[in-house]
Every structure is written in structure tokens, then in C-alpha cells.
C-alpha atoms as a PDB file:
ATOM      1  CA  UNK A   1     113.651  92.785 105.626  1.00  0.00           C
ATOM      2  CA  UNK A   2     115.433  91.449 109.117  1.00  0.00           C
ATOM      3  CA  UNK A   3     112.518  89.642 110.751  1.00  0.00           C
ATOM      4  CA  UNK A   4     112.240  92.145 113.561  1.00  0.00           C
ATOM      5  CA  UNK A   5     110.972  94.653 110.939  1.00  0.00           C
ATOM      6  CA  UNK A   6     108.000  92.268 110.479  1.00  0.00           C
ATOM      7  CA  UNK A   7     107.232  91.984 114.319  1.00  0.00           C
ATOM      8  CA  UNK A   8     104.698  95.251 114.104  1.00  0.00           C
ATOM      9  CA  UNK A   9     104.379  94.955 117.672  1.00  0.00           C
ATOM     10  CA  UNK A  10     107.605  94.982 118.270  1.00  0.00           C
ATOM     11  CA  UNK A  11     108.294  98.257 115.653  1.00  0.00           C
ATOM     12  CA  UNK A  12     105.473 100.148 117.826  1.00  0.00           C
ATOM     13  CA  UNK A  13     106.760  99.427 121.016  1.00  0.00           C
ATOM     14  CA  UNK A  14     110.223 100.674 119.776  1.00  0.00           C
ATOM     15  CA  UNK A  15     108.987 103.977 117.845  1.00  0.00           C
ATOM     16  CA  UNK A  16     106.937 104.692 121.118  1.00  0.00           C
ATOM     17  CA  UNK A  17     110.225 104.555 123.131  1.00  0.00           C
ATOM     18  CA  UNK A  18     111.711 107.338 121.196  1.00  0.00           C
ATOM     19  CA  UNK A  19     113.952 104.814 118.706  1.00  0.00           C
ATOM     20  CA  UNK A  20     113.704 106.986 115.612  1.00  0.00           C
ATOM     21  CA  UNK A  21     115.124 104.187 113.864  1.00  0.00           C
ATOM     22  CA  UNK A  22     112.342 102.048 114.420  1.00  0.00           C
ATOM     23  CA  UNK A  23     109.642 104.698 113.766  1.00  0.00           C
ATOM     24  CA  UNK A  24     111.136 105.244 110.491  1.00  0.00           C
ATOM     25  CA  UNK A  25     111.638 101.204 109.735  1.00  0.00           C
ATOM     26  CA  UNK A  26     107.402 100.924 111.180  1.00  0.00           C
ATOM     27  CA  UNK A  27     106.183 103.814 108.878  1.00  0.00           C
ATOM     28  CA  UNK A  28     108.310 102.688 105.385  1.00  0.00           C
ATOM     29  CA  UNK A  29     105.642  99.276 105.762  1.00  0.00           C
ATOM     30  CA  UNK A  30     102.917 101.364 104.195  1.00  0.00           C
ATOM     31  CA  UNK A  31     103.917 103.209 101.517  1.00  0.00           C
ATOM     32  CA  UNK A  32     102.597 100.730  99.226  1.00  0.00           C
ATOM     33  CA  UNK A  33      99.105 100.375 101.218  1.00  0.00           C
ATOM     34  CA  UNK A  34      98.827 104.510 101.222  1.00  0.00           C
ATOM     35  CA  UNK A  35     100.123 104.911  97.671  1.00  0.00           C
ATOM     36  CA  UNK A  36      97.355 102.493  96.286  1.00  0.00           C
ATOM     37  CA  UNK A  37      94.465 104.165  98.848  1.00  0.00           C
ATOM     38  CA  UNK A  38      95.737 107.594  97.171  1.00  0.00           C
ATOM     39  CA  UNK A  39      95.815 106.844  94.251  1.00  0.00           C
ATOM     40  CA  UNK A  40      92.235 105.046  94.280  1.00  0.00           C
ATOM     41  CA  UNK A  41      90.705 108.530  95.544  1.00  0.00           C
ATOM     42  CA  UNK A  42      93.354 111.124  93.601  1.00  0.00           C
ATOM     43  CA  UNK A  43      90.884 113.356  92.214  1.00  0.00           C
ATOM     44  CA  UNK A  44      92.534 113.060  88.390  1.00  0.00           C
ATOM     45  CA  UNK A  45      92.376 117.183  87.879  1.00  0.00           C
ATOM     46  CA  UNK A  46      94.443 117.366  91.305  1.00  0.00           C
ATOM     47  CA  UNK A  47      96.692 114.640  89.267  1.00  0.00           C
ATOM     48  CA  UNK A  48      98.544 117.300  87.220  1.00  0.00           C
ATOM     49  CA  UNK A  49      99.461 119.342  90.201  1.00  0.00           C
ATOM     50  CA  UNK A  50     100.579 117.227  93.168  1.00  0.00           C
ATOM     51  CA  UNK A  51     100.791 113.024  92.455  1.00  0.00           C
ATOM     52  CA  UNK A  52      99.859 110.385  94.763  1.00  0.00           C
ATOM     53  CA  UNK A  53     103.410 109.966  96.053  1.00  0.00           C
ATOM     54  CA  UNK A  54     103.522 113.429  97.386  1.00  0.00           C
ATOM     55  CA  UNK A  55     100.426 113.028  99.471  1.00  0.00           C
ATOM     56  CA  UNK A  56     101.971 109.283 100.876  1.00  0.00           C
ATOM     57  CA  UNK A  57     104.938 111.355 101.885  1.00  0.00           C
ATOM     58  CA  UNK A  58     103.141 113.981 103.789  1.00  0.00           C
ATOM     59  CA  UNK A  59     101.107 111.555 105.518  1.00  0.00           C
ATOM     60  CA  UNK A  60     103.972 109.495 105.738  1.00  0.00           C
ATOM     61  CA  UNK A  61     105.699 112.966 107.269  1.00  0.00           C
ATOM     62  CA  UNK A  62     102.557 113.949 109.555  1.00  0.00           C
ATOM     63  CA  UNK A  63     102.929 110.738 110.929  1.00  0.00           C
ATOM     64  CA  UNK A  64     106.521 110.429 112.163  1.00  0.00           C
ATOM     65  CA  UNK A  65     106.492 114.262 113.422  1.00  0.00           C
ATOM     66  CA  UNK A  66     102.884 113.536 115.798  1.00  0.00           C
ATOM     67  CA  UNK A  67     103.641 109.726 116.504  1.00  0.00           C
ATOM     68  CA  UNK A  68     103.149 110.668 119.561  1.00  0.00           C
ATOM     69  CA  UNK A  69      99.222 111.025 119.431  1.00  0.00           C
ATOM     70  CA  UNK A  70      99.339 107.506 118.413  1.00  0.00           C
ATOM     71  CA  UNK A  71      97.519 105.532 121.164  1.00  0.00           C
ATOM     72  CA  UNK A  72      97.002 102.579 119.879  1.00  0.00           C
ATOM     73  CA  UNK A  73      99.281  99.431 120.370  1.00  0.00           C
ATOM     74  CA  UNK A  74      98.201  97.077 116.950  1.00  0.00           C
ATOM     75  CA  UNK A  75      98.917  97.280 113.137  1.00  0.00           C
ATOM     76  CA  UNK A  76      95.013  97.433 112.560  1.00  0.00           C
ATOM     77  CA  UNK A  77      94.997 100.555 114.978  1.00  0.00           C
ATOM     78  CA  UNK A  78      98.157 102.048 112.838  1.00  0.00           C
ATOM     79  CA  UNK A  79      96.765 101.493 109.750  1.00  0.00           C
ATOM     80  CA  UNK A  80      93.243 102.917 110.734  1.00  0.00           C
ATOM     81  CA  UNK A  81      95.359 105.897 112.061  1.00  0.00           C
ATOM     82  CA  UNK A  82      98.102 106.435 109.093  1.00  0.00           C
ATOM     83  CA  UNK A  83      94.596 106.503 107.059  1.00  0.00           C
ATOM     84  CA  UNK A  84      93.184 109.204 108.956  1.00  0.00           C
ATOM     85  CA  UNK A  85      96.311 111.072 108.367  1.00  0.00           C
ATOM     86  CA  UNK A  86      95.992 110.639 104.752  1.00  0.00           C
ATOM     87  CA  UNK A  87      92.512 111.965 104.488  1.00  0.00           C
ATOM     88  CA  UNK A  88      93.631 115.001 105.870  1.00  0.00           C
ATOM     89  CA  UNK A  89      96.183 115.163 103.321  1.00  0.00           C
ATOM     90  CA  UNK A  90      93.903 114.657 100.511  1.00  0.00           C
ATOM     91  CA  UNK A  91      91.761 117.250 101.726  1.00  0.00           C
ATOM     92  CA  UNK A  92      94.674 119.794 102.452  1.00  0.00           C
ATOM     93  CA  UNK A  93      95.719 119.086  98.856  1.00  0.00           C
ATOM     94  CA  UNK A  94      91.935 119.650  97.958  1.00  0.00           C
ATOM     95  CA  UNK A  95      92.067 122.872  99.944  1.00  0.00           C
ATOM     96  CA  UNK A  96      95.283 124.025  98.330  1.00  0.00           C
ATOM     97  CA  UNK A  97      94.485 123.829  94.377  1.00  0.00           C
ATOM     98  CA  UNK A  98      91.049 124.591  95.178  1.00  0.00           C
ATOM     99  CA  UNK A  99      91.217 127.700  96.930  1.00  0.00           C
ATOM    100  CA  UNK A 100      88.778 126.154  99.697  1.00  0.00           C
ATOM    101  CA  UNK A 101      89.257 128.665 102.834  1.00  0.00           C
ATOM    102  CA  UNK A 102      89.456 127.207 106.157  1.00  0.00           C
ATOM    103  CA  UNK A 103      89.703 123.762 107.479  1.00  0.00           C
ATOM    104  CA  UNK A 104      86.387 121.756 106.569  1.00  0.00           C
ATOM    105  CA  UNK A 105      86.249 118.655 108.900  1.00  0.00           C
ATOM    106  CA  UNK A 106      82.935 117.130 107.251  1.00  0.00           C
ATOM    107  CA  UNK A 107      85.076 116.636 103.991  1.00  0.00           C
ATOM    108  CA  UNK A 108      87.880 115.385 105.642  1.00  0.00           C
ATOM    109  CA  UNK A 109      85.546 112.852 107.207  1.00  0.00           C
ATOM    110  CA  UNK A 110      83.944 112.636 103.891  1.00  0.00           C
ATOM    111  CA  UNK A 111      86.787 111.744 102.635  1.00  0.00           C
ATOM    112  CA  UNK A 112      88.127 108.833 105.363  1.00  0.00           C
ATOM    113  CA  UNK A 113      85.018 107.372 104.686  1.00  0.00           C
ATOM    114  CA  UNK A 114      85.857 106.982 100.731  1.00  0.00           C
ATOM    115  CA  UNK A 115      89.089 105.504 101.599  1.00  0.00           C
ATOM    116  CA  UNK A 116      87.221 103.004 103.838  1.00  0.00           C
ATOM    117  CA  UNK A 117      85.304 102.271 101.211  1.00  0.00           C
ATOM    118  CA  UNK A 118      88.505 101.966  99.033  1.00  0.00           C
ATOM    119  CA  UNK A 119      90.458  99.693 101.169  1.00  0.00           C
ATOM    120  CA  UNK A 120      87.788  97.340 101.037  1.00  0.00           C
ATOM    121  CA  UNK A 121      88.990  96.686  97.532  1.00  0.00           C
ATOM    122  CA  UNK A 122      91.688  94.696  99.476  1.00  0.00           C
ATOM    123  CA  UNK A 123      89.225  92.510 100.720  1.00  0.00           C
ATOM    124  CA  UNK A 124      88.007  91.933  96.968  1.00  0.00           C
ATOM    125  CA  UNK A 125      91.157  91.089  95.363  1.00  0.00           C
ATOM    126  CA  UNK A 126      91.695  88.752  98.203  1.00  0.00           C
ATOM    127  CA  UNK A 127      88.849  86.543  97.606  1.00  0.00           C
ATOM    128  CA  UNK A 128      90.041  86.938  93.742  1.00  0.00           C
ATOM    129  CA  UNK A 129      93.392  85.708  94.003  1.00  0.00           C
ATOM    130  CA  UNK A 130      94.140  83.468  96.772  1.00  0.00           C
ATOM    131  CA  UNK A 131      92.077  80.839  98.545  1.00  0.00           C
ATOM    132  CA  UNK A 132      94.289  80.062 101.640  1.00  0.00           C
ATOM    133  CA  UNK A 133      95.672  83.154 103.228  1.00  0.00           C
ATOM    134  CA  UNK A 134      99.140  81.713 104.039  1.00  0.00           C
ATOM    135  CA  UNK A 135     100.732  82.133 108.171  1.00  0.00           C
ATOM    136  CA  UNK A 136     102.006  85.119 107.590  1.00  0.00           C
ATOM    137  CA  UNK A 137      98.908  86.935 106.357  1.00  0.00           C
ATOM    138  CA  UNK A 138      96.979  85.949 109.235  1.00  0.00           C
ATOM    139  CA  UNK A 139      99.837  87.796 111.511  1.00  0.00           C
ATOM    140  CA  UNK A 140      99.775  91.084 109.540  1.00  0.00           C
ATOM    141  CA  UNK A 141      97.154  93.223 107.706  1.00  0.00           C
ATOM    142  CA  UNK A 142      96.181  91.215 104.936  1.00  0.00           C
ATOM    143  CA  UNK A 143      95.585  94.721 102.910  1.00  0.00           C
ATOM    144  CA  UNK A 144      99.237  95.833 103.886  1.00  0.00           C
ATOM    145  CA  UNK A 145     100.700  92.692 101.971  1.00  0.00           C
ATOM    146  CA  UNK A 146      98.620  92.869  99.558  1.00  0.00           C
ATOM    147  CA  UNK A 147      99.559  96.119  98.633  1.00  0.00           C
ATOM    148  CA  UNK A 148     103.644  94.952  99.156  1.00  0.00           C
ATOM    149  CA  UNK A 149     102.734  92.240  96.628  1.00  0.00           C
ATOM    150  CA  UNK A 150     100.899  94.379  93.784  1.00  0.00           C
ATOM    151  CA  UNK A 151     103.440  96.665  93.782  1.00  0.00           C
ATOM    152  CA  UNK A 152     105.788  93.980  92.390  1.00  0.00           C
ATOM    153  CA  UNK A 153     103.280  93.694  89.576  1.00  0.00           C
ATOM    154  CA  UNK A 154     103.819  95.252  86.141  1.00  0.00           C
ATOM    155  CA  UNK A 155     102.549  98.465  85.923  1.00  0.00           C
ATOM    156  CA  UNK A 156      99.683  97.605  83.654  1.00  0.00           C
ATOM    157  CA  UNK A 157      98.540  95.401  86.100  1.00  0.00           C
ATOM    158  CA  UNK A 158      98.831  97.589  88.889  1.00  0.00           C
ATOM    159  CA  UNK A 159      96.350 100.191  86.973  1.00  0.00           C
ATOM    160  CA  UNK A 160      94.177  97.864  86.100  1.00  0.00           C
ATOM    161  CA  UNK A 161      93.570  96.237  89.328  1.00  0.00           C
ATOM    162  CA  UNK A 162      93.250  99.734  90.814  1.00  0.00           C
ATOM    163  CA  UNK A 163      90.921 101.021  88.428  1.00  0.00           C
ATOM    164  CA  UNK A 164      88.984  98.014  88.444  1.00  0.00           C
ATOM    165  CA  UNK A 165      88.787  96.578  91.707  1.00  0.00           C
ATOM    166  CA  UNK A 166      89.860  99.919  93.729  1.00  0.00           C
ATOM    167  CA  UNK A 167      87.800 102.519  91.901  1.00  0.00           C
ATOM    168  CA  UNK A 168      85.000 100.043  90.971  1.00  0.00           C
ATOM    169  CA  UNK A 169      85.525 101.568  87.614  1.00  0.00           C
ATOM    170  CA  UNK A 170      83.630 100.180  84.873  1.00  0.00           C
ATOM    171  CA  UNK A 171      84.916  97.926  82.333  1.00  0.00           C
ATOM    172  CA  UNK A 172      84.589 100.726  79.404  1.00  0.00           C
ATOM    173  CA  UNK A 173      85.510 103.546  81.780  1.00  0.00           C
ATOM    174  CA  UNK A 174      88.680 101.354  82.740  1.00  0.00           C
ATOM    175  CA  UNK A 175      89.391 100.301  79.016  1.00  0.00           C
ATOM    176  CA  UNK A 176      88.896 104.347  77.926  1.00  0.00           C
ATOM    177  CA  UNK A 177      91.486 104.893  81.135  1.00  0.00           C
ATOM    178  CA  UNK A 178      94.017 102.568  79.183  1.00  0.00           C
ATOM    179  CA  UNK A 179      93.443 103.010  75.868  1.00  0.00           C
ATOM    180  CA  UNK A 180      92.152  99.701  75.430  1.00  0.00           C
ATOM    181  CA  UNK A 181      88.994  97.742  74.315  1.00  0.00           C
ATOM    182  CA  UNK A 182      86.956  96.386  77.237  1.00  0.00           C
ATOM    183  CA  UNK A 183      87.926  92.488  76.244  1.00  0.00           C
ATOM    184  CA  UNK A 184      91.338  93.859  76.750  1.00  0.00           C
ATOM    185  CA  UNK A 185      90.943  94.923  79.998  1.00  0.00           C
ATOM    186  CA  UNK A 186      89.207  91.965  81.680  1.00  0.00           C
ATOM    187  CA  UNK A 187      91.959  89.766  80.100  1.00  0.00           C
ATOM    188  CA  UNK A 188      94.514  92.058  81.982  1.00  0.00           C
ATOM    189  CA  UNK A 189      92.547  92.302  84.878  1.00  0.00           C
ATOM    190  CA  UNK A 190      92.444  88.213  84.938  1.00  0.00           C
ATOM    191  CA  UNK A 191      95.957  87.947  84.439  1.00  0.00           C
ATOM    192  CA  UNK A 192      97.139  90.755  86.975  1.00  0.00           C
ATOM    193  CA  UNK A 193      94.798  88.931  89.501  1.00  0.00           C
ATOM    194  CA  UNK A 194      96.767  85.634  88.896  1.00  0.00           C
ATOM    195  CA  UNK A 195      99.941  87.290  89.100  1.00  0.00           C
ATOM    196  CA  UNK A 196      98.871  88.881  92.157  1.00  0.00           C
ATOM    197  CA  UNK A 197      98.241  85.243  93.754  1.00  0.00           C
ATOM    198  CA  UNK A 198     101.469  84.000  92.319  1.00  0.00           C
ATOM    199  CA  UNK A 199     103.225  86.399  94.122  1.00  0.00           C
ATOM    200  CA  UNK A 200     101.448  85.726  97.387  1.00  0.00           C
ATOM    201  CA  UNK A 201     102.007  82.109  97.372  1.00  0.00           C
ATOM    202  CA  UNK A 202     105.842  82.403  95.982  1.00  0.00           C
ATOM    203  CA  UNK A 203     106.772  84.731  98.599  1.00  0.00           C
ATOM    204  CA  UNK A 204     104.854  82.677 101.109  1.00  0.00           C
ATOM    205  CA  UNK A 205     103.033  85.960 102.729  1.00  0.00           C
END
């Protein structure tokens, strides 16, 4: 990315303006972060009928369509926001294959509450895989990179790390999730942990 598509501030200030350009540029940063918050709550019966990816894009959707709302003027503010948006996705989806009635705003703030709880995960693999957050991650969301940076990960790592550290799964539940033995697991969970902090430090986040 051009390093004005890394200036947040900047990206906010745009969208606001009316440059749909920028709005879309702002709201492509989180994919990643929303995909792995989606996926950590995906309720695996829902799984079947509607994935993780189609919930990021309706928040993702929701969001450029009522950007307007959006009062705040930092990334922490976005990303608290974009989140709100995607509990109300997850519980529209809930809704939908569940034949719930009207609009139920305890679960939605049931739910924004779990993925609070689930992005603390971030803060988790952190501490796990990197002892000196570099310049960069002190400027941004540390969770938002970290999410850019597992999703260069193999994809046994990613579902690991997710079901692990995300879903605070235990080891056997996580080595039944993978078809693996529980020694297994920690040994991939250890190694996608020290890929994850390889990829920190060689990208220089």
C-alpha cells in the first residue's frame, strides 16, 4: 500500500469529505481484523449456511452505506464502530437461520460483548510473539496488524491460533477441531506463534 493508505487519519478525514475512494481504501484495512473476530464467534451450525466472509462483507457493506453516523475521528473509534456493525450482522444472520422474530438488541449487545472478549485474543498473541512492538505498531491498532500479519500465515496456523488463542478452545477440543492429537496441536500452535512474530519483525509493522 501507498503510504497515505496507512495515514488512518488521513483515510477518515477523506471518506468523511465524501471521497468514495478513500472510504473504500479506509474500510478494505479490516477485513482481516473482522474476518478473524467472525470467525472466532461463527456459531459452527450457522457455518454451513452463511461463512464468515459473508458476514465481513455485510458489515464491511453497512459500513460504507451509513459512514455517515460515524462520529468518531481515530482508528480505535473505527474499529470499536466497524465491530458494532458486525455484531449486528452476526445477530441478523442469527435471526435469519434461526427464525428469531424481531430485532433483539440484548443479543446484539450480547454479542459485541463476546467479540470484545474475542479481540482481546489480540492482546494474547501479542505478548506471545513479539517483545518490542516495532514504530509502526505503536501508530496503528496493534490488533489490526496483527490480523494483516496472520493472514499471511498458512492456513493451519491460522486455525490453530484462532481456535486456540481466539476461542480459548481447549487443547483436545482444538486437536478434535483438526483432526489431530493434542501434542500436535501445541507444536503447531508454537510454531504458528513464531511465524506470526517472524512476520511482524520482517515486515517491520
Amino acid at each position: 500500500m501507498e503510504k497515505d493508505e496507512l495515514d488512518v487519519s488521513r483515510l477518515i478525514e477523506a471518506a468523511r469529505a465524501g471521497r468514495s475512494e478513500a472510504l473504500e481504501r479506509l474500510l478494505a484495512l479490516y477485513r482481516n481484523y473482522l474476518g478473524v473476530l467472525a470467525r472466532s464467534r461463527m456459531d459452527p451450525a450457522l457455518g454451513a449456511k452463511a461463512g464468515a466472509s459473508d458476514v465481513v462483507q455485510e458489515t464491511l457493506l453497512q459500513a460504507y452505506e451509513h459512514f455517515g453516523q460515524f462520529r468518531g475521528t481515530t482508528e480505535a473509534e473505527l474499529v470499536g464502530w466497524l465491530r458494532r456493525i458486525l455484531a449486528r450482522s452476526v445477530a441478523m444472520l442469527v435471526r435469519k437461520y434461526r427464525g428469531t422474530a424481531a430485532r433483539n438488541i440484548a443479543r446484539e449487545r450480547a454479542m459485541d460483548g463476546w467479540l470484545d472478549h474475542s479481540s482481546r485474543g489480540f492482546g494474547r498473541l501479542l505478548a506471545a510473539s513479539t517483545t518490542t512492538p516495532s514504530q509502526a505498531m505503536e501508530a496503528r491498532e496493534r490488533s489490526v496488524l496483527l490480523a494483516d500479519a496472520m493472514a499471511r500465515l498458512p492456513d493451519a496456523h491460522q486455525q490453530v491460533v484462532e481456535l486456540r488463542t481466539f476461542r480459548q478452545l481447549p487443547w483436545e477440543q482444538v486437536a478434535e477441531r483438526m483432526a489431530r492429537s493434542p501434542e500436535a496441536v501445541r507444536k503447531l500452535w508454537t510454531r504458528a506463534v513464531h511465524g506470526l512474530g517472524v512476520e511482524i519483525e520482517g515486515r517491520h509493522l
